[in-house]
C-alpha atoms as a PDB file:
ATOM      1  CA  UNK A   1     -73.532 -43.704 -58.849  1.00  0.00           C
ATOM      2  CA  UNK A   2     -77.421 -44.427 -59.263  1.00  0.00           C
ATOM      3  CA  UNK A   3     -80.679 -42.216 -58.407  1.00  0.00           C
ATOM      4  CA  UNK A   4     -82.408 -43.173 -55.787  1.00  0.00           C
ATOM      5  CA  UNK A   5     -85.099 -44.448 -58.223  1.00  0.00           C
ATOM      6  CA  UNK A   6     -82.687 -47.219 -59.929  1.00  0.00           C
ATOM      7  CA  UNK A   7     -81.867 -48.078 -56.268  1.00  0.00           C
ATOM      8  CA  UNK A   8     -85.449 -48.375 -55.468  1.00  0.00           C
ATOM      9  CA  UNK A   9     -86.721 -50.158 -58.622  1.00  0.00           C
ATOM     10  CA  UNK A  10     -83.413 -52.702 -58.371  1.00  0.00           C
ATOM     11  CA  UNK A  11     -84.562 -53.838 -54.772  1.00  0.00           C
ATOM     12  CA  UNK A  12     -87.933 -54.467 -56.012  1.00  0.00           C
ATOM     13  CA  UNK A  13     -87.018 -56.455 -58.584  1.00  0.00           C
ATOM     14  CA  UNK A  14     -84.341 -57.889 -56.551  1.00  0.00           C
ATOM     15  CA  UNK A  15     -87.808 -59.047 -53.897  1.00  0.00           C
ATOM     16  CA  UNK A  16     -89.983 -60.369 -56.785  1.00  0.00           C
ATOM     17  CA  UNK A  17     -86.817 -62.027 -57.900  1.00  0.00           C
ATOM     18  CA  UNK A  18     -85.685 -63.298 -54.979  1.00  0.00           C
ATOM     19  CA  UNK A  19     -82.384 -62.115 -56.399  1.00  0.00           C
ATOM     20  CA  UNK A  20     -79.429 -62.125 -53.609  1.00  0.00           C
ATOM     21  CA  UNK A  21     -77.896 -58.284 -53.396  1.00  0.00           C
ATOM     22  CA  UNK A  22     -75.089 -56.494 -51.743  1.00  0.00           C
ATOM     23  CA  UNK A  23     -73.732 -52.804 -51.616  1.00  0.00           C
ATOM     24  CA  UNK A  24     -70.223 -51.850 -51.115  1.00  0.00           C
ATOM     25  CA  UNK A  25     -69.256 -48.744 -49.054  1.00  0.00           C
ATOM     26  CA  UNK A  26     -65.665 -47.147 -50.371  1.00  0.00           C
ATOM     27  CA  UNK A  27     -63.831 -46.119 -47.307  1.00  0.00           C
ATOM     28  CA  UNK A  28     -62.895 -42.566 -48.009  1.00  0.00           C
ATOM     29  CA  UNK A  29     -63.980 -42.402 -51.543  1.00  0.00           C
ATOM     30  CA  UNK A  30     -62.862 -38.881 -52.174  1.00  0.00           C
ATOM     31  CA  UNK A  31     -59.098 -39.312 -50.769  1.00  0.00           C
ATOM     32  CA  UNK A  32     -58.233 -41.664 -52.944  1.00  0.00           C
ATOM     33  CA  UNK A  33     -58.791 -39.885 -56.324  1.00  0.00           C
ATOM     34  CA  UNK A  34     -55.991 -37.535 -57.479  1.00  0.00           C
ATOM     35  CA  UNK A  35     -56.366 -34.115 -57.778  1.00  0.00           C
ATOM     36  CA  UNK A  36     -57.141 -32.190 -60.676  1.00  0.00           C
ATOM     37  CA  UNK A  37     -56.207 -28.405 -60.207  1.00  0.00           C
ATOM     38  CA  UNK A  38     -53.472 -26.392 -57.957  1.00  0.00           C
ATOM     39  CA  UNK A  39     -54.753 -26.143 -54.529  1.00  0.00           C
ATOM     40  CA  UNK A  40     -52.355 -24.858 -51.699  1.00  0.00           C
ATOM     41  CA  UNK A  41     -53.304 -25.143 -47.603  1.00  0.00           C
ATOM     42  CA  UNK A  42     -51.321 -23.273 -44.939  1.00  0.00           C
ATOM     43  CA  UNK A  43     -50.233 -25.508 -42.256  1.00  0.00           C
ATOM     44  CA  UNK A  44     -52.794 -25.088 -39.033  1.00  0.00           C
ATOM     45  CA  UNK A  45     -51.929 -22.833 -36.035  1.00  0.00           C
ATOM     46  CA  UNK A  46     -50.055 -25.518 -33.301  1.00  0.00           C
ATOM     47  CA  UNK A  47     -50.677 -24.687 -29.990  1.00  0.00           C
ATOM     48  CA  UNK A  48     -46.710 -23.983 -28.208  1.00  0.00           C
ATOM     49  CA  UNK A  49     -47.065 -26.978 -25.801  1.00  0.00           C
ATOM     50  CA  UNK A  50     -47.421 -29.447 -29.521  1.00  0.00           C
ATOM     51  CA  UNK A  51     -44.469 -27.452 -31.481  1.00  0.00           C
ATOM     52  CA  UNK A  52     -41.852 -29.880 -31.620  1.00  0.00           C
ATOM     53  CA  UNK A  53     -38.887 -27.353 -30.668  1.00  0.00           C
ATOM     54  CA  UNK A  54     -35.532 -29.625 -32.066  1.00  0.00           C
ATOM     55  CA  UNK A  55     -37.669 -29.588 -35.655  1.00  0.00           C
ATOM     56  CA  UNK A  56     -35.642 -27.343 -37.825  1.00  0.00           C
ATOM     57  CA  UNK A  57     -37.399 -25.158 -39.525  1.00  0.00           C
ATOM     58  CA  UNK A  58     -36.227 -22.974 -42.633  1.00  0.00           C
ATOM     59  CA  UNK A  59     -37.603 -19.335 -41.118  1.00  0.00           C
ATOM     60  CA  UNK A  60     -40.981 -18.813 -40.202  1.00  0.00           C
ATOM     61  CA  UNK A  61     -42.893 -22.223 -40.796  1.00  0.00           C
ATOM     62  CA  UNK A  62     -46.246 -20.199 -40.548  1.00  0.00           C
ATOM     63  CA  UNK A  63     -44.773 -19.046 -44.451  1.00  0.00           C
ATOM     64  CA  UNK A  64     -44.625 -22.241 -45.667  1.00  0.00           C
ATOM     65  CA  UNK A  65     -48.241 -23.925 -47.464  1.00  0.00           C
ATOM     66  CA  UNK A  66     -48.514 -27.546 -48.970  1.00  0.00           C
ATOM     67  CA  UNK A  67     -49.728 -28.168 -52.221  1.00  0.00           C
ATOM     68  CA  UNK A  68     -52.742 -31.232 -51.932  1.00  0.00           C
ATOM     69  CA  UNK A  69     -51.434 -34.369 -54.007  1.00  0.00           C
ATOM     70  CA  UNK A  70     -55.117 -35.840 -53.372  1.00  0.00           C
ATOM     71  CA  UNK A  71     -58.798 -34.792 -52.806  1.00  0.00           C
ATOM     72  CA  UNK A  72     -60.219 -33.580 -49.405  1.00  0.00           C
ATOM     73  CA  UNK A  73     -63.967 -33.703 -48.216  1.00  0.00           C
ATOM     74  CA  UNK A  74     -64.999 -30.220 -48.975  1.00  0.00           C
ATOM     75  CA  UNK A  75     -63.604 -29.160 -52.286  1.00  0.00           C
ATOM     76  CA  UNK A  76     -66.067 -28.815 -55.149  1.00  0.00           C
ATOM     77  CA  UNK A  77     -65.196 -31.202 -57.620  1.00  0.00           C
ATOM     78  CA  UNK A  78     -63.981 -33.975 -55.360  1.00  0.00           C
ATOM     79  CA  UNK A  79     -66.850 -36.118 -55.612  1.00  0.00           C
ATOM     80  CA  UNK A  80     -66.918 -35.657 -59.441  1.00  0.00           C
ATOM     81  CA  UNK A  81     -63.072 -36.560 -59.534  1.00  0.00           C
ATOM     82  CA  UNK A  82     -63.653 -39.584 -57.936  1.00  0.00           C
ATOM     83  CA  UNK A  83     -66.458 -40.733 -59.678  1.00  0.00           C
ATOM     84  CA  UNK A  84     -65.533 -40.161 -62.890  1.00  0.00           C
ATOM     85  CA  UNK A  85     -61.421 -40.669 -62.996  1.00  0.00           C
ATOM     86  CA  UNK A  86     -62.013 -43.586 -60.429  1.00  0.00           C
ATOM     87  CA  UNK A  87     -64.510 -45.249 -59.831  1.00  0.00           C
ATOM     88  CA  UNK A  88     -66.100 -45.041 -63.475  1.00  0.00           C
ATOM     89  CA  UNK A  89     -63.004 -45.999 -64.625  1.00  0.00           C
ATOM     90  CA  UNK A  90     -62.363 -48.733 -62.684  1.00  0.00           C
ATOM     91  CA  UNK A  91     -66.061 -50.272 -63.664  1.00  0.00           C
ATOM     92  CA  UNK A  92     -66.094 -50.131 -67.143  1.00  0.00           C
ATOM     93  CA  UNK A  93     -61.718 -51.692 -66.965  1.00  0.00           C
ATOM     94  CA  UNK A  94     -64.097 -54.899 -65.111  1.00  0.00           C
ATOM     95  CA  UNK A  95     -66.684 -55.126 -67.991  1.00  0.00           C
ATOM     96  CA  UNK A  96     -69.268 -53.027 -66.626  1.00  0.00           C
ATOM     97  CA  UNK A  97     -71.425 -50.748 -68.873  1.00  0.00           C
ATOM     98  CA  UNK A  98     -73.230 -47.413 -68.167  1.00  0.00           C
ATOM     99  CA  UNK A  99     -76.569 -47.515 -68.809  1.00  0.00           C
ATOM    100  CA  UNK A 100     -78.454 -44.804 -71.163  1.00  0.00           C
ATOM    101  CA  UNK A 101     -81.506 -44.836 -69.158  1.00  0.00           C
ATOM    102  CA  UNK A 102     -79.742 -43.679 -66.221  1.00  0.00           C
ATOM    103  CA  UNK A 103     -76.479 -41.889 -66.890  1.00  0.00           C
ATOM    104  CA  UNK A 104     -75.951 -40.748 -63.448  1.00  0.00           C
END
């Protein structure tokens, strides 16, 4: 991750250059880093015509809540989890170095 700044002053250079670029886009980024504390979800409310009736259930099922394995959208360190744990991670395993200038 870049400021806006880098991005701007790396096109420009890229156009005086005539440097060829390209940008990835990391189909849902923030899924596919793990999760870092305890966070538990109760299931959502079915409506009766979806509930699945020859499911067996052990008691009420509205009692039961899932612990997340993996980030969701929403939670307030997701987007730091990925970046740093994978996708910083990942760059600097290829070779890639973070620059000083702009740490972001």
């Amino acid at each position: 991750m870049v400021s806006w700044s880098t991005v701007r002053l790396m096109v420009i250079f890229a156009l005086i250059n005539n440097w060829h670029m390209e940008s990835i886009d990391f189909v849902l980024a923030y899924t596919q880093a793990p999760i870092k504390t305890n966070i538990f979800m109760q299931p959502p409310r079915v409506p009766p015509e979806f509930v699945i009736t020859d499911m067996p259930w052990p008691g009420n099922r509205f009692t039961f809540v899932y612990k997340l394995l993996q980030n969701l959208y929403g939670l307030k360190d997701a987007g730091q989890t990925w970046c740093q744990e994978f996708l910083h991670k990942g760059l600097i395993d290829c070779g890639w170095q973070q620059s000083s200038i702009d740490s972001c």
